[in-house]
C-alpha atoms as a PDB file:
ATOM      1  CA  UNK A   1      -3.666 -22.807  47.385  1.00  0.00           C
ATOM      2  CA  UNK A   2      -3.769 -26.132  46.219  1.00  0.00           C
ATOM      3  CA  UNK A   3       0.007 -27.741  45.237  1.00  0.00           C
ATOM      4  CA  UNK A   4       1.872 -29.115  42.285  1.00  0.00           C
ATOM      5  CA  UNK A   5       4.991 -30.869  42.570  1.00  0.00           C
ATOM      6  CA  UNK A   6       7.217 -31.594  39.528  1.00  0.00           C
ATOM      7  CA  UNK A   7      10.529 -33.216  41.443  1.00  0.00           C
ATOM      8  CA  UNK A   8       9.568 -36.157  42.512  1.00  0.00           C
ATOM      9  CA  UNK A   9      11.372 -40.258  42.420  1.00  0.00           C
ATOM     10  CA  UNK A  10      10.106 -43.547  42.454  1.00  0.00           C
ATOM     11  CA  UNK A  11      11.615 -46.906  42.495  1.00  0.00           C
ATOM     12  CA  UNK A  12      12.292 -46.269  39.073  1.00  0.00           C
ATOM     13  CA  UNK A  13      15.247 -44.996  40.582  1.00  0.00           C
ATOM     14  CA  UNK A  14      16.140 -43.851  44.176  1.00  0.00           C
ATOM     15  CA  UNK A  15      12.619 -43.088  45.079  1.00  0.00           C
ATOM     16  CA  UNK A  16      11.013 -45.533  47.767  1.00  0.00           C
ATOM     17  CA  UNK A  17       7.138 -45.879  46.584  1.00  0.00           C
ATOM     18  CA  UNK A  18       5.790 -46.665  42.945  1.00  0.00           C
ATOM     19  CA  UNK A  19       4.568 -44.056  40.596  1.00  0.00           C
ATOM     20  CA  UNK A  20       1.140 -45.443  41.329  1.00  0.00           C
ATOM     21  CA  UNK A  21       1.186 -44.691  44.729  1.00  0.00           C
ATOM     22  CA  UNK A  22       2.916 -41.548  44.806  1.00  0.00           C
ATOM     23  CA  UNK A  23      -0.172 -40.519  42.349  1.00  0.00           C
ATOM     24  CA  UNK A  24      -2.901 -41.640  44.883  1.00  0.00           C
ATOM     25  CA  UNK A  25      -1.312 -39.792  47.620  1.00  0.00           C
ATOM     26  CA  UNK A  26      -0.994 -36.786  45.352  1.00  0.00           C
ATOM     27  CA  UNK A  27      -4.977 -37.029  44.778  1.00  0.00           C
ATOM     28  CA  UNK A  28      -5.256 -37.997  48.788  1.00  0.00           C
ATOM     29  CA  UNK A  29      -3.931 -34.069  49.192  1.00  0.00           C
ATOM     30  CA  UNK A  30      -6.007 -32.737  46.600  1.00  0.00           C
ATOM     31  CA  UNK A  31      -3.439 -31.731  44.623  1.00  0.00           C
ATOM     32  CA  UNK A  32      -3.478 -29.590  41.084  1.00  0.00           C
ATOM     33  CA  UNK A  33      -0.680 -31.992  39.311  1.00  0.00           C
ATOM     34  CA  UNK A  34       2.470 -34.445  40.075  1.00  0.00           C
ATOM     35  CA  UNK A  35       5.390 -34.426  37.800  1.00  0.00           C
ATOM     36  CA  UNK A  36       7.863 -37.311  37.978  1.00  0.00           C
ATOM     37  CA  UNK A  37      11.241 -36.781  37.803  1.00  0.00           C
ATOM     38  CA  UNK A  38      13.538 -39.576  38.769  1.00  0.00           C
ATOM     39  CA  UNK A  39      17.237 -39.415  38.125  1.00  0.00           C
ATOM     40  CA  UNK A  40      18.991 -39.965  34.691  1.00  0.00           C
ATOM     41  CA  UNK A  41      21.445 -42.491  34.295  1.00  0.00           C
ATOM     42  CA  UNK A  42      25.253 -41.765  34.631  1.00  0.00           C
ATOM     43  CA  UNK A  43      27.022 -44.641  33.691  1.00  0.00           C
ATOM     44  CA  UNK A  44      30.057 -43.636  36.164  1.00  0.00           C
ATOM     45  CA  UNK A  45      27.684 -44.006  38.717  1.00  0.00           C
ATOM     46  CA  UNK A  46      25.196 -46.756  38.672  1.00  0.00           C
ATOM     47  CA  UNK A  47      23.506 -46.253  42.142  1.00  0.00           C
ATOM     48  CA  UNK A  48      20.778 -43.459  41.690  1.00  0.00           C
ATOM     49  CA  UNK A  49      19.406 -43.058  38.180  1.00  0.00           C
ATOM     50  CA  UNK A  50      17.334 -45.398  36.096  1.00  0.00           C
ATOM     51  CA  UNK A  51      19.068 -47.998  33.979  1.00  0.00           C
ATOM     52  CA  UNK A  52      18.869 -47.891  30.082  1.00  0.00           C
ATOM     53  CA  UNK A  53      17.031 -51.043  30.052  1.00  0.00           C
ATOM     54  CA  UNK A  54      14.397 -50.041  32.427  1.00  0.00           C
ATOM     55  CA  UNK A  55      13.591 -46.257  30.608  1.00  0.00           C
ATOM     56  CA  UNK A  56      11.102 -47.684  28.384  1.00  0.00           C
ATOM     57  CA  UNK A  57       9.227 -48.992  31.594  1.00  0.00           C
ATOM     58  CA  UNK A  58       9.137 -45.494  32.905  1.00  0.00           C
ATOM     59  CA  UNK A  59       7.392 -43.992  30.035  1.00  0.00           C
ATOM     60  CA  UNK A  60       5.200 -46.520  29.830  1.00  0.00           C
ATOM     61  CA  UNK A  61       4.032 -46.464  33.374  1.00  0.00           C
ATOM     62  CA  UNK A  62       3.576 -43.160  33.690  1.00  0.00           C
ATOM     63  CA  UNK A  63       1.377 -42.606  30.329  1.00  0.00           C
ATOM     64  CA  UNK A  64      -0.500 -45.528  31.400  1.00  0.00           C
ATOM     65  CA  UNK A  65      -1.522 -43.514  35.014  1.00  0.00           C
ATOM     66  CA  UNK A  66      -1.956 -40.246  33.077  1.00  0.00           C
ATOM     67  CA  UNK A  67      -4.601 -42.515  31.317  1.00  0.00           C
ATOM     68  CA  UNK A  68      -5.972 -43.921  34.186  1.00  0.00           C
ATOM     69  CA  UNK A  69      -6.095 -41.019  36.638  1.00  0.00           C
ATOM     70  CA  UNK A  70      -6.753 -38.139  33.881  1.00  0.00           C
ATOM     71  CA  UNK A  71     -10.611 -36.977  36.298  1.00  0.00           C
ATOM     72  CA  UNK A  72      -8.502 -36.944  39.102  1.00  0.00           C
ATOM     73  CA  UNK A  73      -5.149 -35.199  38.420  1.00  0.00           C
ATOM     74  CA  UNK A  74      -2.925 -33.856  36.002  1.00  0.00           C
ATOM     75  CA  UNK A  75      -0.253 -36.221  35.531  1.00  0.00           C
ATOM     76  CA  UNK A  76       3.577 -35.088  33.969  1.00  0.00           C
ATOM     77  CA  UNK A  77       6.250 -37.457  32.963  1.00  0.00           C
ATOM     78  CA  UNK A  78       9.482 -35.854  33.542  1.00  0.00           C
ATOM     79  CA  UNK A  79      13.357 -37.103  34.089  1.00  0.00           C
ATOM     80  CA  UNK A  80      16.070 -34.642  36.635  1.00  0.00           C
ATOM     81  CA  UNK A  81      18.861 -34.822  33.598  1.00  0.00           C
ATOM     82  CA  UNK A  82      22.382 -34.575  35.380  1.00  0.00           C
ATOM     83  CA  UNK A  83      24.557 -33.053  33.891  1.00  0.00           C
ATOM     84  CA  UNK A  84      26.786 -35.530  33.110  1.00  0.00           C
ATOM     85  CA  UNK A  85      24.241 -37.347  31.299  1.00  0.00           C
ATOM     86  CA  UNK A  86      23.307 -38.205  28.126  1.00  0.00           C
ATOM     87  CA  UNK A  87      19.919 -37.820  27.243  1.00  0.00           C
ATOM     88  CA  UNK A  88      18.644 -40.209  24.079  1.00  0.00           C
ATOM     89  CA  UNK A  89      14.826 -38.965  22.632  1.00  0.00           C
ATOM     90  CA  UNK A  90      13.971 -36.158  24.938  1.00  0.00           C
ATOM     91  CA  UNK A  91      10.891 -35.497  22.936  1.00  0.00           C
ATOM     92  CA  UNK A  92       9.930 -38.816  24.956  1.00  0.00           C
ATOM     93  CA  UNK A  93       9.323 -35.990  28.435  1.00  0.00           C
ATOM     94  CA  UNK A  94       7.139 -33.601  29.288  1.00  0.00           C
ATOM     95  CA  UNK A  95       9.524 -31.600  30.857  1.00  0.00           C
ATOM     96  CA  UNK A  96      13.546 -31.451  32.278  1.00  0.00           C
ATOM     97  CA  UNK A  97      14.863 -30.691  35.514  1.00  0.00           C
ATOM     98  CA  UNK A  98      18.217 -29.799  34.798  1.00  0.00           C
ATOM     99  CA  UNK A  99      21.082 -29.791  37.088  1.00  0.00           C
ATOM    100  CA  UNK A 100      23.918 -31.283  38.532  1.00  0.00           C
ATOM    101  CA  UNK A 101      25.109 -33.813  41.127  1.00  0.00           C
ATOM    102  CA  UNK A 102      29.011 -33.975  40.752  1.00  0.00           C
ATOM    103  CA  UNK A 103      31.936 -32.201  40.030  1.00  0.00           C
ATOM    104  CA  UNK A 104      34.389 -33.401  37.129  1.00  0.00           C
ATOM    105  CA  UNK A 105      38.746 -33.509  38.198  1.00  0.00           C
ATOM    106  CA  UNK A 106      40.776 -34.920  35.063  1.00  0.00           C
ATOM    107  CA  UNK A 107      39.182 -38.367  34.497  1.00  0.00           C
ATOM    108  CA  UNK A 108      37.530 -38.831  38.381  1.00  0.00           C
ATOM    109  CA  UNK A 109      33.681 -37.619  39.182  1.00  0.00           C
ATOM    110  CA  UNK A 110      33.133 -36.385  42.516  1.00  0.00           C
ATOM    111  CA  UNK A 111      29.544 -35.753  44.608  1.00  0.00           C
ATOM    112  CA  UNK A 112      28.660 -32.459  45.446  1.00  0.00           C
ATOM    113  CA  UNK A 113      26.070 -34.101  47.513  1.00  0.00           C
ATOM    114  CA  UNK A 114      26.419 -37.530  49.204  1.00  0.00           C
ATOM    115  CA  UNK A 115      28.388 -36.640  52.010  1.00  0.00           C
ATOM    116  CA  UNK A 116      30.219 -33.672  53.861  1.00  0.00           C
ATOM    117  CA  UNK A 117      33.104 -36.090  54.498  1.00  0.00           C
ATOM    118  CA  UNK A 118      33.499 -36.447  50.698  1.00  0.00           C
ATOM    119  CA  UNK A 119      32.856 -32.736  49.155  1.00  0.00           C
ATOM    120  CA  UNK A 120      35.946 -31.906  52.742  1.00  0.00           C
ATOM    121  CA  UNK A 121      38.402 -34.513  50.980  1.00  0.00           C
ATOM    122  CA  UNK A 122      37.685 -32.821  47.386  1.00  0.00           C
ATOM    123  CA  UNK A 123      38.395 -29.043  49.008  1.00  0.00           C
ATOM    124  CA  UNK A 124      41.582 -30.274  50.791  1.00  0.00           C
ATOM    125  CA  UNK A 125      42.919 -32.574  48.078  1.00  0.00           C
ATOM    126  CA  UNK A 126      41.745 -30.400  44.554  1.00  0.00           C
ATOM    127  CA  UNK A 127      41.485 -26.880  46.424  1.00  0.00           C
ATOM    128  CA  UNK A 128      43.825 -26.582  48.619  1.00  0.00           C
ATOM    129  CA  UNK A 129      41.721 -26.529  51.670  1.00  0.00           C
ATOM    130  CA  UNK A 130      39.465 -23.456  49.572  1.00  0.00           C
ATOM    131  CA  UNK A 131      35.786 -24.294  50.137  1.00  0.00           C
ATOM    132  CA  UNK A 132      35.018 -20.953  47.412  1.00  0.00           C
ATOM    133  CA  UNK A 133      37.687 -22.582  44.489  1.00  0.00           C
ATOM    134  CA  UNK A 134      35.051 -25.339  45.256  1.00  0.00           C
ATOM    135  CA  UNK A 135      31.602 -23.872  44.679  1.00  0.00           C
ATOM    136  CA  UNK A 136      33.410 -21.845  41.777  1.00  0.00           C
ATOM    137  CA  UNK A 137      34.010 -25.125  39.871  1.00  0.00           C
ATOM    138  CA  UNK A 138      30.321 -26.619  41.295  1.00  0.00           C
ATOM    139  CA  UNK A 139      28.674 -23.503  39.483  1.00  0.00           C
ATOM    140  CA  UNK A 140      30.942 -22.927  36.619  1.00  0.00           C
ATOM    141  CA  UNK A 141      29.624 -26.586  36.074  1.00  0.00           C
ATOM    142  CA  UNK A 142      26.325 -26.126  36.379  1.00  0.00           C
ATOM    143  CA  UNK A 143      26.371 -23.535  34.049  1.00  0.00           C
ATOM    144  CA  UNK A 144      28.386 -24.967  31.179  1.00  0.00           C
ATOM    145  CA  UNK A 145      25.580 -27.482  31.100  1.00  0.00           C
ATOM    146  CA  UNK A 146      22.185 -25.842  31.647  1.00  0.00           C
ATOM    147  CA  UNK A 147      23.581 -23.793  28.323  1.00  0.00           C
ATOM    148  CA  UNK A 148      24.066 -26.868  27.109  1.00  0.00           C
ATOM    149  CA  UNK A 149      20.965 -29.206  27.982  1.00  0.00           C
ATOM    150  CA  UNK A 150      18.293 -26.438  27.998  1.00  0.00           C
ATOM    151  CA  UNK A 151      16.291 -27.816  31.309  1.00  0.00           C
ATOM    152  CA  UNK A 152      12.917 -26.326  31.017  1.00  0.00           C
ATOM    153  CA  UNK A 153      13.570 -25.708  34.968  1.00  0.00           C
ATOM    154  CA  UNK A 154      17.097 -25.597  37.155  1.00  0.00           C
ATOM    155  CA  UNK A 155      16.882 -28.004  39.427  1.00  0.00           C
ATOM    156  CA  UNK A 156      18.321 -27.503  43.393  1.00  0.00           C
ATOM    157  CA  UNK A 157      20.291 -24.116  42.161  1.00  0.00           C
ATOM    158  CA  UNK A 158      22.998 -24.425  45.072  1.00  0.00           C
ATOM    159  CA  UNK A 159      23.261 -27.662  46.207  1.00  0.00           C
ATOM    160  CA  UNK A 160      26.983 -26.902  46.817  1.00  0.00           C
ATOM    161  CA  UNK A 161      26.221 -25.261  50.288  1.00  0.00           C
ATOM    162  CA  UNK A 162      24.127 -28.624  51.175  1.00  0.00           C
ATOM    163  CA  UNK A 163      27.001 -29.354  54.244  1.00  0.00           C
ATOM    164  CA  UNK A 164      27.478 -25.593  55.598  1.00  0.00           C
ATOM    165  CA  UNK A 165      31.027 -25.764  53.810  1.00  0.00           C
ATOM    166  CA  UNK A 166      31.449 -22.345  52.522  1.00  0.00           C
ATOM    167  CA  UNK A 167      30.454 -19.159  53.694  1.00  0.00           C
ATOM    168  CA  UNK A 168      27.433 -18.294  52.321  1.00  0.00           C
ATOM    169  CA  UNK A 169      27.589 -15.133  53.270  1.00  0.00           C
ATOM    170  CA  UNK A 170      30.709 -13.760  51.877  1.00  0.00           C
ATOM    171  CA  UNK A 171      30.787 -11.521  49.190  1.00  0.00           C
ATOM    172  CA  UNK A 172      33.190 -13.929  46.714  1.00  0.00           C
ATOM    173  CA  UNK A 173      30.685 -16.653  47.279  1.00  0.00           C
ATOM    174  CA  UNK A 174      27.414 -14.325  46.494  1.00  0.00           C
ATOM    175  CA  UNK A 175      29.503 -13.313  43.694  1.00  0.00           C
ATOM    176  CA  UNK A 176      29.966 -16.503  42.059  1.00  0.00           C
ATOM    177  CA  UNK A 177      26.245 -17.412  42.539  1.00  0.00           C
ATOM    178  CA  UNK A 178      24.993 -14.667  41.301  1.00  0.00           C
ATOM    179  CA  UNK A 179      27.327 -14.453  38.477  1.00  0.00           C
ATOM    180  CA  UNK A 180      25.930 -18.491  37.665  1.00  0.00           C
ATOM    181  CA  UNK A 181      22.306 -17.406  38.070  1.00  0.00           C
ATOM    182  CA  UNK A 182      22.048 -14.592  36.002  1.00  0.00           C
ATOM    183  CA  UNK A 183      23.707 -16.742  33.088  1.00  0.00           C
ATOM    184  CA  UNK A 184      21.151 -20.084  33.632  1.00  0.00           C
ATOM    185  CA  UNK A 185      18.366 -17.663  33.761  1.00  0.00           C
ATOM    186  CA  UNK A 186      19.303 -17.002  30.247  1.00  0.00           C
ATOM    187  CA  UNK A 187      18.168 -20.131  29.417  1.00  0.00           C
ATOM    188  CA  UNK A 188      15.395 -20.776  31.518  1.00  0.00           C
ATOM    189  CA  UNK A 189      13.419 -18.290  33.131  1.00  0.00           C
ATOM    190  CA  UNK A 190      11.946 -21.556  35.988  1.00  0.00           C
ATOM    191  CA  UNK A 191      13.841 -22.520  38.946  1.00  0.00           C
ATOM    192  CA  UNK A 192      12.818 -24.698  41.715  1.00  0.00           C
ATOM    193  CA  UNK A 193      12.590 -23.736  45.196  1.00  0.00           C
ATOM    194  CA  UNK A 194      13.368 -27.370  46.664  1.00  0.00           C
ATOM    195  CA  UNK A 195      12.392 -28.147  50.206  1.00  0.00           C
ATOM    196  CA  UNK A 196      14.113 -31.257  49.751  1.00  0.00           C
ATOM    197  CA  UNK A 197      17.361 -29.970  51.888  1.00  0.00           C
ATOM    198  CA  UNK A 198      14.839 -29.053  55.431  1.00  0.00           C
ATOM    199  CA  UNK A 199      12.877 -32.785  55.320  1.00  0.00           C
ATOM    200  CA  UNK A 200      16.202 -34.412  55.104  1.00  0.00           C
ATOM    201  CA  UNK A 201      17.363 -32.479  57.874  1.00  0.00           C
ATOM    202  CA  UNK A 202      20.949 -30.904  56.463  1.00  0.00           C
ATOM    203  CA  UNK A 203      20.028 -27.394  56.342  1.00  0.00           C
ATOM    204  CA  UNK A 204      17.073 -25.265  57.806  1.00  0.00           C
ATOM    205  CA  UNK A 205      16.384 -23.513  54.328  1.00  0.00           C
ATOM    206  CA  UNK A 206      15.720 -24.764  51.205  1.00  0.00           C
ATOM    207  CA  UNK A 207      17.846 -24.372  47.882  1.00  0.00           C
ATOM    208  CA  UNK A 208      17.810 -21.772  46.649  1.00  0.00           C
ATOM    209  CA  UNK A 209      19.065 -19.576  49.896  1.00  0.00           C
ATOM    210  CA  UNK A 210      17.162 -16.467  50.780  1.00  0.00           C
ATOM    211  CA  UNK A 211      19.942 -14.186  48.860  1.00  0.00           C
ATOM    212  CA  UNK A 212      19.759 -15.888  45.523  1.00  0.00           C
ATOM    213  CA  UNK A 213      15.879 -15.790  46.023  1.00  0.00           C
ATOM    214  CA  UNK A 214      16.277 -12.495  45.996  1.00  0.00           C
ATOM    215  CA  UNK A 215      18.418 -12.541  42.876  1.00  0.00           C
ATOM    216  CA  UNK A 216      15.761 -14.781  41.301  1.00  0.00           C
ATOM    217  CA  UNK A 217      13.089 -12.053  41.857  1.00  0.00           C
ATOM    218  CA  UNK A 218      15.182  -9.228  40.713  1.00  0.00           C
ATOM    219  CA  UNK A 219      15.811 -10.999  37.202  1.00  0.00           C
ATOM    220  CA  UNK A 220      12.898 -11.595  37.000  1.00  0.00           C
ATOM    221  CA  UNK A 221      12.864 -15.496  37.460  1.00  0.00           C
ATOM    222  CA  UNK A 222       9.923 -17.771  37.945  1.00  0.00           C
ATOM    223  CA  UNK A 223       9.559 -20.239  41.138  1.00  0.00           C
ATOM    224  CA  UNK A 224       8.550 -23.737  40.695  1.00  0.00           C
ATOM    225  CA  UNK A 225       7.818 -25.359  43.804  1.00  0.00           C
ATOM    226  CA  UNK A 226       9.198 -29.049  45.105  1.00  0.00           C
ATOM    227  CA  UNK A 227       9.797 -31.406  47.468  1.00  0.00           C
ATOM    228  CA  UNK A 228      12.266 -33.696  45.732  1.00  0.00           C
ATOM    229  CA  UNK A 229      10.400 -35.942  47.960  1.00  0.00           C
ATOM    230  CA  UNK A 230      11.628 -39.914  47.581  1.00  0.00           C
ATOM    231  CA  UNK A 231       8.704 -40.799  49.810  1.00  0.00           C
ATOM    232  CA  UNK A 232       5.238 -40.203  49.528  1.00  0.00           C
ATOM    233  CA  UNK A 233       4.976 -38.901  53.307  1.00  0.00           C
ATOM    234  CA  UNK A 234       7.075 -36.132  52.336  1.00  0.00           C
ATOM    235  CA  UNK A 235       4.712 -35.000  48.870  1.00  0.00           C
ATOM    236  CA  UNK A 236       4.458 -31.539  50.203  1.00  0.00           C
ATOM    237  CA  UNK A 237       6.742 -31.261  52.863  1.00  0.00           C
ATOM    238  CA  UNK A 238       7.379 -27.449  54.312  1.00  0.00           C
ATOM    239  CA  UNK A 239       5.192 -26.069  51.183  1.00  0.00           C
ATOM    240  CA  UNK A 240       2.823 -24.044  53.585  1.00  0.00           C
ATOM    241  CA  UNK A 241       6.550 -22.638  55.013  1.00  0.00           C
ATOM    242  CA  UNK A 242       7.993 -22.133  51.592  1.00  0.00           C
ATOM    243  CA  UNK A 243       4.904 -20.025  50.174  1.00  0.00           C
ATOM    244  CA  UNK A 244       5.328 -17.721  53.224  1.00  0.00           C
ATOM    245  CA  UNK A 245       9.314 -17.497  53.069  1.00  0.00           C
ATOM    246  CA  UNK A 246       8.164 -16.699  49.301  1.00  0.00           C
ATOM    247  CA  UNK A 247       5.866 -14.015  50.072  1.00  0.00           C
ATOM    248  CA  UNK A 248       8.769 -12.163  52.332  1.00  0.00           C
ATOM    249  CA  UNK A 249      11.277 -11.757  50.059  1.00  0.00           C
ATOM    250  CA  UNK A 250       8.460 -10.517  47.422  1.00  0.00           C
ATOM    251  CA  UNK A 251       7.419 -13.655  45.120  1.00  0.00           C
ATOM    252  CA  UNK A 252       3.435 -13.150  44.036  1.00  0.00           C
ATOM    253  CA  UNK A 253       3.388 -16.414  42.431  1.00  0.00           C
ATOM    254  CA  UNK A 254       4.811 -19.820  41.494  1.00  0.00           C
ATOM    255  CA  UNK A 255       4.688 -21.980  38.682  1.00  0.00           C
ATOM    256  CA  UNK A 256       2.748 -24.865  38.127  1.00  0.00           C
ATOM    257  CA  UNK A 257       2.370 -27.407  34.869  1.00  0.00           C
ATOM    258  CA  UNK A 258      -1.468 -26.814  34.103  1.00  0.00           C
ATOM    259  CA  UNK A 259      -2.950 -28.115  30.986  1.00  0.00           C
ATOM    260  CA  UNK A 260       0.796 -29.596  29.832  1.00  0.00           C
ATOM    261  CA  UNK A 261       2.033 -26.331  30.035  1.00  0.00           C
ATOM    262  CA  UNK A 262       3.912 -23.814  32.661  1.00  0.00           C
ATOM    263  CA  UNK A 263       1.076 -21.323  34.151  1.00  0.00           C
ATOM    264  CA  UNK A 264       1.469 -18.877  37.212  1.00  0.00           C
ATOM    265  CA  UNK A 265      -0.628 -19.492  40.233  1.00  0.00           C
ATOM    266  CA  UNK A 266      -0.738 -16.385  43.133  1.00  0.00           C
ATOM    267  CA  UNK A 267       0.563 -17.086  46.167  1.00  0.00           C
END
């Protein structure tokens, strides 16, 4: 099958290649579309999304390649929306990625995802030592604002378990997940697989984890597959992998943005 991949960053924010360029390596691997997605701007934390002053660039850039490239691929201009962010004329996007990168204690943000040494200090200091009271706040989170953004698609579903810190398979923690998905599916029936997890080398799987896949399937979710890839080498990285874990646990299709909107492609 030929790929689509809607999570993607440039320099525009923590990305390492141009839009440009990750759109003539998308058309190197004959793909169907490319959707960019780099990160919205939290202004606690100034290091990953794109500044205020440079949004208007963004657009810009990537109309103008939609333009210029429209014989060759489908183009998408998309932003990942934390959370925590605020997000000014969102009828500026083709679509949102919805999801969320920290965790919220009194007045102090912390990230669920930078480093193990940091999401340790947050369980020993705010959780007494409890890596579940943890990834019961990350998801009770997570869901208090995909009600209230309305992503079009839920964006790396349990990036809590990114350092092996909890027990993914105890019951309490399958409980909380599944408790969180079944509400965010409520909103939006689209969540990503995201491969981005097995090219950085953190975990073996991707997010979501074979058990919530499962849930996915059950509630009758819809896959969108991704790389999260912040480097063009990585565009498609473990797809051929992910369509077969897919197939095992039961998936027939995925979603892909065709004709600027959301159409199932078999597997």
């Amino acid at each position: 099958m030929r790929y689509s991949n809607l999570h993607t960053h440039t320099i525009f924010s923590d990305g390492r290649y141009t839009p440009e360029e990750n759109v003539l390596e998308a058309v190197k691997r004959n793909m169907t579309s490319i959707g960019f997605s780099d990160h919205s701007y939290t202004d606690f934390d100034l290091r990953f999304g794109i500044r205020p002053q440079n949004t208007a660039a963004y657009v810009r850039e990537i109309r103008r390649l939609q333009k210029k490239y429209k014989d060759e691929l489908e183009i998408y201009l998309g932003i990942e929306l934390d959370g925590f962010s605020k997000l000014e004329n969102r009828e500026l996007y083709d679509y949102i990625i919805g999801d969320c990168h920290y965790i919220k204690i009194g007045d102090e943000y912390f990230t669920v995802d930078d480093s193990r040494e940091e999401q340790q200090e947050v369980i020993d200091k705010y959780f007494g030592g409890n890596p579940l009271g943890y990834a019961k706040a990350y998801f009770d989170i997570y869901t208090e604002k995909t009600i209230q953004n309305k992503p079009d698609i839920l964006g790396h579903f349990d990036l809590v378990a990114k350092f092996d810190l909890m027990d993914e398979n105890s019951n309490v923690y399958k409980s909380i997940a599944s408790q969180a998905l079944a509400e965010c599916l409520k909103v939006t029936p689209f969540i990503e697989l995201n491969t981005g997890p097995v090219c950085r080398r953190v975990r073996k799987v991707p997010y979501p984890t074979v058990f919530i896949l499962k849930e996915i399937l059950r509630r009758k979710g819809k896959i969108v597959l991704s790389s999260d890839s912040h480097e063009i080498e990585n565009m498609t990285f473990w797809f051929d992998e992910a369509v077969s874990l897919l197939k095992s646990v039961g998936f027939k299709s995925v979603v892909q943005m065709k004709n600027n909107k959301f159409e199932e492609t078999g597997l």
